[in-house]
Protein backbone atom coordinates (compact mmCIF):
# COMPACT_ATOMS: atom_id res chain seq x y z
CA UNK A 1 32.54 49.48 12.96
CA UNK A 2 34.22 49.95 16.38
CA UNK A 3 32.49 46.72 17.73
CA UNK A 4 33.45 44.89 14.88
CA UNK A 5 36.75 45.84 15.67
CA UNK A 6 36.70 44.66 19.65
CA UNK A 7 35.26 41.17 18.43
CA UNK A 8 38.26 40.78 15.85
CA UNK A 9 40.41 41.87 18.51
CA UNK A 10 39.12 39.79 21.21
CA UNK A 11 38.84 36.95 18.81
CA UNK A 12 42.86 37.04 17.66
CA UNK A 13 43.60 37.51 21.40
CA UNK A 14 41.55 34.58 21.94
CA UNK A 15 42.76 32.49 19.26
CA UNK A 16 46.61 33.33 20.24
CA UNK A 17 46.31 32.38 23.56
CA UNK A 18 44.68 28.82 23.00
CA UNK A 19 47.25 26.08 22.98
CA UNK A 20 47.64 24.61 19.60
CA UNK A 21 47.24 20.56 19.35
CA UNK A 22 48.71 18.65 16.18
CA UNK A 23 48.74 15.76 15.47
CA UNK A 24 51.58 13.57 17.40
CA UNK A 25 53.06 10.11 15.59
CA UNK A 26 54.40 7.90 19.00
CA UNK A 27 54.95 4.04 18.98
CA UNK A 28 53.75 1.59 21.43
CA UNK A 29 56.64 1.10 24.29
CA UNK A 30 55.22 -1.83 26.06
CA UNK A 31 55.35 -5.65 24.79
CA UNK A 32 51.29 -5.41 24.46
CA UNK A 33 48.73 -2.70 25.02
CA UNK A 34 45.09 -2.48 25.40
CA UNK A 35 43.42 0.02 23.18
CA UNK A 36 40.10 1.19 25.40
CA UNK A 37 36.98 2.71 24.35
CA UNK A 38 36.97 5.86 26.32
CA UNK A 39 39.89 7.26 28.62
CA UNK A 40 40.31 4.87 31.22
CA UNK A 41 40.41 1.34 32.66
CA UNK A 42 36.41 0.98 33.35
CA UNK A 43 35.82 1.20 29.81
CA UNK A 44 36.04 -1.75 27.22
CA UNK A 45 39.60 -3.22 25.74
CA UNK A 46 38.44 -3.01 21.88
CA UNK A 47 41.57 -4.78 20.75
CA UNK A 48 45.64 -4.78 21.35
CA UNK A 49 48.56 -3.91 19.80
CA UNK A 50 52.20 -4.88 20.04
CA UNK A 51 55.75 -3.33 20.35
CA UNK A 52 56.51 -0.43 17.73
CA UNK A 53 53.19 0.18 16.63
CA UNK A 54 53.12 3.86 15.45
CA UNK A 55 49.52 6.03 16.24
CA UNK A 56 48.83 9.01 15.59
CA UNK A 57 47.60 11.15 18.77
CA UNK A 58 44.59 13.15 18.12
CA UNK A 59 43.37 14.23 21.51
CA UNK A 60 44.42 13.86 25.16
CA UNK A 61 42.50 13.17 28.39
CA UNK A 62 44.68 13.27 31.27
CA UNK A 63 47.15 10.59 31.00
CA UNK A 64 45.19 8.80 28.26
CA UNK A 65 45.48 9.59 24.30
CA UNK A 66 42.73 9.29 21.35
CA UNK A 67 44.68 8.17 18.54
CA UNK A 68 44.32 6.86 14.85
CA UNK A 69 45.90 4.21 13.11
CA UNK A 70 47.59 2.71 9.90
CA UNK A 71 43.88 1.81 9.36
CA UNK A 72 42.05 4.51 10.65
CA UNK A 73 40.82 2.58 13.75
CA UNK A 74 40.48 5.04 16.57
CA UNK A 75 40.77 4.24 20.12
CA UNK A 76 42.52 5.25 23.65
CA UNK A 77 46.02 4.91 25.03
CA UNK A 78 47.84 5.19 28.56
CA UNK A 79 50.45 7.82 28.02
CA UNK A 80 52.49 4.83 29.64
CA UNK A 81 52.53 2.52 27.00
CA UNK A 82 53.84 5.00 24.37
CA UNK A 83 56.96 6.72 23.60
CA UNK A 84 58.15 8.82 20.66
CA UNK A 85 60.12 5.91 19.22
CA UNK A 86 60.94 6.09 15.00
CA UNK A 87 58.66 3.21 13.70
CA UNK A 88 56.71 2.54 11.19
CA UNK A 89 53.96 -0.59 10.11
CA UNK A 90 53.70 -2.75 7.19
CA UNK A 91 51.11 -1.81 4.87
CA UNK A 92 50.89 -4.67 2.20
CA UNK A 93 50.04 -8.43 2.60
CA UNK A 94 53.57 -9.71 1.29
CA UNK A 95 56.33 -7.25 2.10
CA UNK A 96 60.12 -8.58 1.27
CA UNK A 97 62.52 -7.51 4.32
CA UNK A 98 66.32 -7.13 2.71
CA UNK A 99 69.85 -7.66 4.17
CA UNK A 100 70.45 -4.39 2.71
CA UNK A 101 68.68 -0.89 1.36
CA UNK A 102 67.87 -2.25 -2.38
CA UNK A 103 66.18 -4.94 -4.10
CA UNK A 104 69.62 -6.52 -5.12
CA UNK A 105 70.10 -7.76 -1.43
CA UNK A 106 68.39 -10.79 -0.63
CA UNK A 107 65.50 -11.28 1.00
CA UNK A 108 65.85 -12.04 4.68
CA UNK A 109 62.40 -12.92 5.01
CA UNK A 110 58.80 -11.79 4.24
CA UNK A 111 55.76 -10.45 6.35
CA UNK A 112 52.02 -9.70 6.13
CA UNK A 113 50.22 -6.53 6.21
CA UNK A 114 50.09 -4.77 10.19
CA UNK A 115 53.45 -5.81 11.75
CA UNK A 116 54.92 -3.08 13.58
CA UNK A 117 58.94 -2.05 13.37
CA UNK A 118 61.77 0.08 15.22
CA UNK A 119 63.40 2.34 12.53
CA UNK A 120 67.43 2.21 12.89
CA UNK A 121 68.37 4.01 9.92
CA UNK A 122 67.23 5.58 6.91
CA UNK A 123 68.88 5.37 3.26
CA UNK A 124 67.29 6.85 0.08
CA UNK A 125 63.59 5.19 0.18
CA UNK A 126 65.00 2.57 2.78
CA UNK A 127 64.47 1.76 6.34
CA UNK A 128 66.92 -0.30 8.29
CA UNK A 129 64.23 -1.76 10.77
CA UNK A 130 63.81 -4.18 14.05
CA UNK A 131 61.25 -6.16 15.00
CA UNK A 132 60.25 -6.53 18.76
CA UNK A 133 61.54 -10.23 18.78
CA UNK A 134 64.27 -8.35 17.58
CA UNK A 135 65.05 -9.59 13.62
CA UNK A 136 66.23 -6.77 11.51
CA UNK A 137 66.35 -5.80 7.98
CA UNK A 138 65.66 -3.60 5.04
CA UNK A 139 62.02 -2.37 4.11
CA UNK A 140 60.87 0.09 1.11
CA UNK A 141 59.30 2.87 2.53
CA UNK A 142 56.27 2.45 -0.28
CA UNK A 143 55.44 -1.03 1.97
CA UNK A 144 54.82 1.44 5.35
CA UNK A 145 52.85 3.99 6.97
């Protein structure tokens, strides 16, 4: 019983001492950023993403991060090219962007599924939003992630 008792004990010593990781949500900082397949710039650009594009950190290597996105792609960041910046991404292939937080302001204008926004504000269910090329407007928060 007694060793029992050291391994518990050296296991919640253990266990209380390790740093605790969770999950981050940042946005891209930079006007475009290569996501790599490893941490660093030997390995392969898999694809890019723009301006306000949250991820979701799951590891770090240095100064790079292994993230997730909207999609549940995963690849690697510079630490450089992100920020913790309010933002969120369109999830639906028609999404209505409002001069105000409700759907009896009129539509400003429309976008597809995957473009990245700046959140302002927050109403109710509402996001007061800006684009990168900096339009603004109104989004339902059941068109994000």
């Amino acid at each position: 019983m007694t060793n029992c008792a050291g391994l518990l004990m050296g296991l919640a010593v253990f266990f209380a001492a390790a740093p605790v990781f969770s999950a981050e949500r940042l946005a891209v900082s930079a006007p475009l950023a290569n996501i790599r397949s490893g941490p660093g710039t030997t390995h392969d650009i898999l694809w890019q993403i723009e301006m306000f594009h949250p991820i979701q950190v799951l590891k770090t290597s240095g100064n790079w991060y292994y993230f997730r996105d909207f999609e549940g792609d995963e690849g690697w960041i510079h630490s450089s090219l992100v920020q913790k910046i309010p933002s969120l991404i369109t999830t639906r292939d028609e999404c209505n962007i409002r001069s105000g937080p409700g759907t009896s302001f009129p539509v400003l204008f429309t976008v597809g599924k995957g473009i990245p926004f700046k959140i302002l504000e927050k109403k109710g269910n509402w996001y007061n939003i800006q684009h990168a090329d900096g339009d603004k407007g109104w989004i339902h928060n059941s068109l994000t992630w």
